[in-house]
C-alpha atoms as a PDB file:
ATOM      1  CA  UNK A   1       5.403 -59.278   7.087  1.00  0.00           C
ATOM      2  CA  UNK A   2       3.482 -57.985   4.123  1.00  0.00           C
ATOM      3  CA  UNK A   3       3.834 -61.083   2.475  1.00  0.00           C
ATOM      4  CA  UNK A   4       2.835 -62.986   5.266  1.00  0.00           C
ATOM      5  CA  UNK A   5      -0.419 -60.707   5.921  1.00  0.00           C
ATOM      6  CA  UNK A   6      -1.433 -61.821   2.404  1.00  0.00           C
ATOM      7  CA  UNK A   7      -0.906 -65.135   2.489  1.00  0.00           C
ATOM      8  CA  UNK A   8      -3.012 -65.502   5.686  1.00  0.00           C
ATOM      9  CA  UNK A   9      -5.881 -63.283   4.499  1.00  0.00           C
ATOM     10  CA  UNK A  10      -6.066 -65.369   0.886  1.00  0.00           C
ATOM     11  CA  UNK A  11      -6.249 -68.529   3.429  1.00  0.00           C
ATOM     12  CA  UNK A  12      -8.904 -67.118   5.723  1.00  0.00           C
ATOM     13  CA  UNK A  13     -10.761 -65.710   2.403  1.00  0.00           C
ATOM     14  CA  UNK A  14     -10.199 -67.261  -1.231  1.00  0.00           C
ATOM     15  CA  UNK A  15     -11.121 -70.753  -0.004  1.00  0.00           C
ATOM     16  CA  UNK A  16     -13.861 -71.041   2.026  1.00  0.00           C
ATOM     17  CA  UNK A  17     -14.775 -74.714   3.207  1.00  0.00           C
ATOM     18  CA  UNK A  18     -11.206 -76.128   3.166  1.00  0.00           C
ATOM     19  CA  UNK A  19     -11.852 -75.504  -0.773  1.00  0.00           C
ATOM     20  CA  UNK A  20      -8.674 -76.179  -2.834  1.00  0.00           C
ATOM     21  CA  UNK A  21      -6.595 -73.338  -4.532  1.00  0.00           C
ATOM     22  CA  UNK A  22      -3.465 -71.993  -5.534  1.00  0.00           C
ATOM     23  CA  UNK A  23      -1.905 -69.013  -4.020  1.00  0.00           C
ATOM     24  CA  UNK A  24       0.817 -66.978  -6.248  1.00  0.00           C
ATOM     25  CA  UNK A  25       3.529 -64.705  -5.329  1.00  0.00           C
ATOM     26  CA  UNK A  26       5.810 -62.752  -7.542  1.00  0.00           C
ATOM     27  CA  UNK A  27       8.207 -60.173  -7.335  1.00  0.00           C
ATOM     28  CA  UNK A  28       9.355 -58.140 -10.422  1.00  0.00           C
ATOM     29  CA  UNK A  29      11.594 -55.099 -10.760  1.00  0.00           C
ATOM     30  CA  UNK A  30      10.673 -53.470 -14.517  1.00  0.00           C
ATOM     31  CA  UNK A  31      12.898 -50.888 -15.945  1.00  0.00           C
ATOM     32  CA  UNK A  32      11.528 -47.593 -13.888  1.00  0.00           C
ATOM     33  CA  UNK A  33      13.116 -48.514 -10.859  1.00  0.00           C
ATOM     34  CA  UNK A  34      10.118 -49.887  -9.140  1.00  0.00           C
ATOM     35  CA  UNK A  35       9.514 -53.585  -7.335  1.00  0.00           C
ATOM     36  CA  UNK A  36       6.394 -54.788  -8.110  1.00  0.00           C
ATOM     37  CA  UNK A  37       5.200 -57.403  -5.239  1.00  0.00           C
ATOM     38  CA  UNK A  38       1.958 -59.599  -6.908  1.00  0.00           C
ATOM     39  CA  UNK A  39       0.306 -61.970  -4.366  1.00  0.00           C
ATOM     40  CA  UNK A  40      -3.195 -63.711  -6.210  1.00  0.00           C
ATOM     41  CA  UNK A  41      -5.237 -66.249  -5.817  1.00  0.00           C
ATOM     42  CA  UNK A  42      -7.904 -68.729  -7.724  1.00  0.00           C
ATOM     43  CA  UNK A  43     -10.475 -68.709  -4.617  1.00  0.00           C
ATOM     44  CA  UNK A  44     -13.999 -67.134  -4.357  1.00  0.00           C
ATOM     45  CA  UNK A  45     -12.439 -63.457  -5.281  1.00  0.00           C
ATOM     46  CA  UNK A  46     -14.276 -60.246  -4.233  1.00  0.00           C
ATOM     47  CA  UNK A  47     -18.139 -60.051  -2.703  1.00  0.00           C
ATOM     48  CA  UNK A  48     -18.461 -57.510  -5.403  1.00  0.00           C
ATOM     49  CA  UNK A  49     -17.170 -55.799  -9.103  1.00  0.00           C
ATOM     50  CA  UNK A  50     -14.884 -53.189  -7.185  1.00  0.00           C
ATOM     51  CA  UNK A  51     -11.810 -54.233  -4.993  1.00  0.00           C
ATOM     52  CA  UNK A  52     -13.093 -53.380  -1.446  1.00  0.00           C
ATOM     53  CA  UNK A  53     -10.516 -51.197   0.723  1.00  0.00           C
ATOM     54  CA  UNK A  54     -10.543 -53.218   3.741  1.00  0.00           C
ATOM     55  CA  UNK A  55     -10.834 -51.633   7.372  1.00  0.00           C
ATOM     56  CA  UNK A  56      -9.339 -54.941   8.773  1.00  0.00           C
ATOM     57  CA  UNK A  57      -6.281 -54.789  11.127  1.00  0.00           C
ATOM     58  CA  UNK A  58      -4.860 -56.717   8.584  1.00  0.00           C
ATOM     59  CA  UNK A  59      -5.398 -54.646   5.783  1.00  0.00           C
ATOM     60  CA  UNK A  60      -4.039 -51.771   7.642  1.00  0.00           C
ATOM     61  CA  UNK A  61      -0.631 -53.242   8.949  1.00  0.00           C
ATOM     62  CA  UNK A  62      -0.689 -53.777   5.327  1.00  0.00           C
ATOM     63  CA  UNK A  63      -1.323 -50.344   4.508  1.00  0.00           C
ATOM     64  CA  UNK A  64       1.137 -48.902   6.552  1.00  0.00           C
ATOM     65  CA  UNK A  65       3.595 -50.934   5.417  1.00  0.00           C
ATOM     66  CA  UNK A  66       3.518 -49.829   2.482  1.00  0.00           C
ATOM     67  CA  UNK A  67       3.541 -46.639   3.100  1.00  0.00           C
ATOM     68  CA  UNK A  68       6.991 -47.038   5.335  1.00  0.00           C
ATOM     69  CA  UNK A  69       7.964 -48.622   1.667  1.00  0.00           C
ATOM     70  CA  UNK A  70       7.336 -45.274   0.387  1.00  0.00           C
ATOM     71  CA  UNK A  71       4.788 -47.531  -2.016  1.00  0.00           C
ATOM     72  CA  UNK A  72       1.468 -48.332  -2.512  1.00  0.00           C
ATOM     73  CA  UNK A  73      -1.325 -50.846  -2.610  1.00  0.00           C
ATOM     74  CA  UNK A  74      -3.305 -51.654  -5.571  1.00  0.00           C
ATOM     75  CA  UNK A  75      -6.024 -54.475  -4.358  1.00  0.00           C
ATOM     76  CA  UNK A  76      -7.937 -55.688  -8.376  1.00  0.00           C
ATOM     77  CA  UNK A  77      -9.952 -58.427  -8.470  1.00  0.00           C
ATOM     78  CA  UNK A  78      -8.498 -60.789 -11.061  1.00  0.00           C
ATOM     79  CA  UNK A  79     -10.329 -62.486 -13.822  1.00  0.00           C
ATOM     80  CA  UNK A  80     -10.714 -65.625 -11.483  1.00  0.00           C
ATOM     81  CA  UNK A  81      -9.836 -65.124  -7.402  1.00  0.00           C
ATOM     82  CA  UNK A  82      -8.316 -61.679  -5.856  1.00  0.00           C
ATOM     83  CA  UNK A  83      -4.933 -60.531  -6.596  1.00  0.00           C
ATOM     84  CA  UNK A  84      -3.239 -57.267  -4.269  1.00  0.00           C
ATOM     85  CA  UNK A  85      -0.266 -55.668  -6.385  1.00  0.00           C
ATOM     86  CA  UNK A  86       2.621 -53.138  -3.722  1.00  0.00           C
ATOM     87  CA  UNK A  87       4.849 -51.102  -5.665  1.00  0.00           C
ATOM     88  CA  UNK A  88       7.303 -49.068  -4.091  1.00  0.00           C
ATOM     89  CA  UNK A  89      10.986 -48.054  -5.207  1.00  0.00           C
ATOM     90  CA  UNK A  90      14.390 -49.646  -5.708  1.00  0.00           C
ATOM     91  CA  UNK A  91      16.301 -48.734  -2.566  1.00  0.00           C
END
């Protein structure tokens, strides 16, 4: 669902116009017993320098599940595009 939420958002968001992109998803587990879920994309990125919080619907089913993860949600803008990070533990 999370995944899904992200996907639509970057589609709604990062490519405005019908504008081409790519849209990446990764999932990593490093050593501290943590998943790391990565979804980013090349599109138009952020309005501004910080990552904005979001007081979508969206953003909050987000949010929340997350939280029912026991994890968090780190949303960066990326160098090109918008990338959102979740971490939350190994069950």
């Amino acid at each position: 669902m999370i995944v899904n939420e992200l996907i639509t958002n970057a589609l709604k968001y990062a490519f405005p116009g019908g504008k081409d992109g790519t849209i990446r998803i990764g999932l990593e587990s490093p050593s501290d017993g943590q998943v790391l879920l990565t979804v980013e994309d090349d599109g138009a990125g952020y309005a501004d320098a910080a990552a904005p919080k979001g007081t979508g619907l969206g953003t909050l089913i987000i949010g929340a599940m997350a939280k029912t993860l026991q994890g968090s949600v780190d949303r960066q803008p990326a160098e090109i595009g918008s990338r959102t990070v979740l971490s939350f533990p190994m069950t």
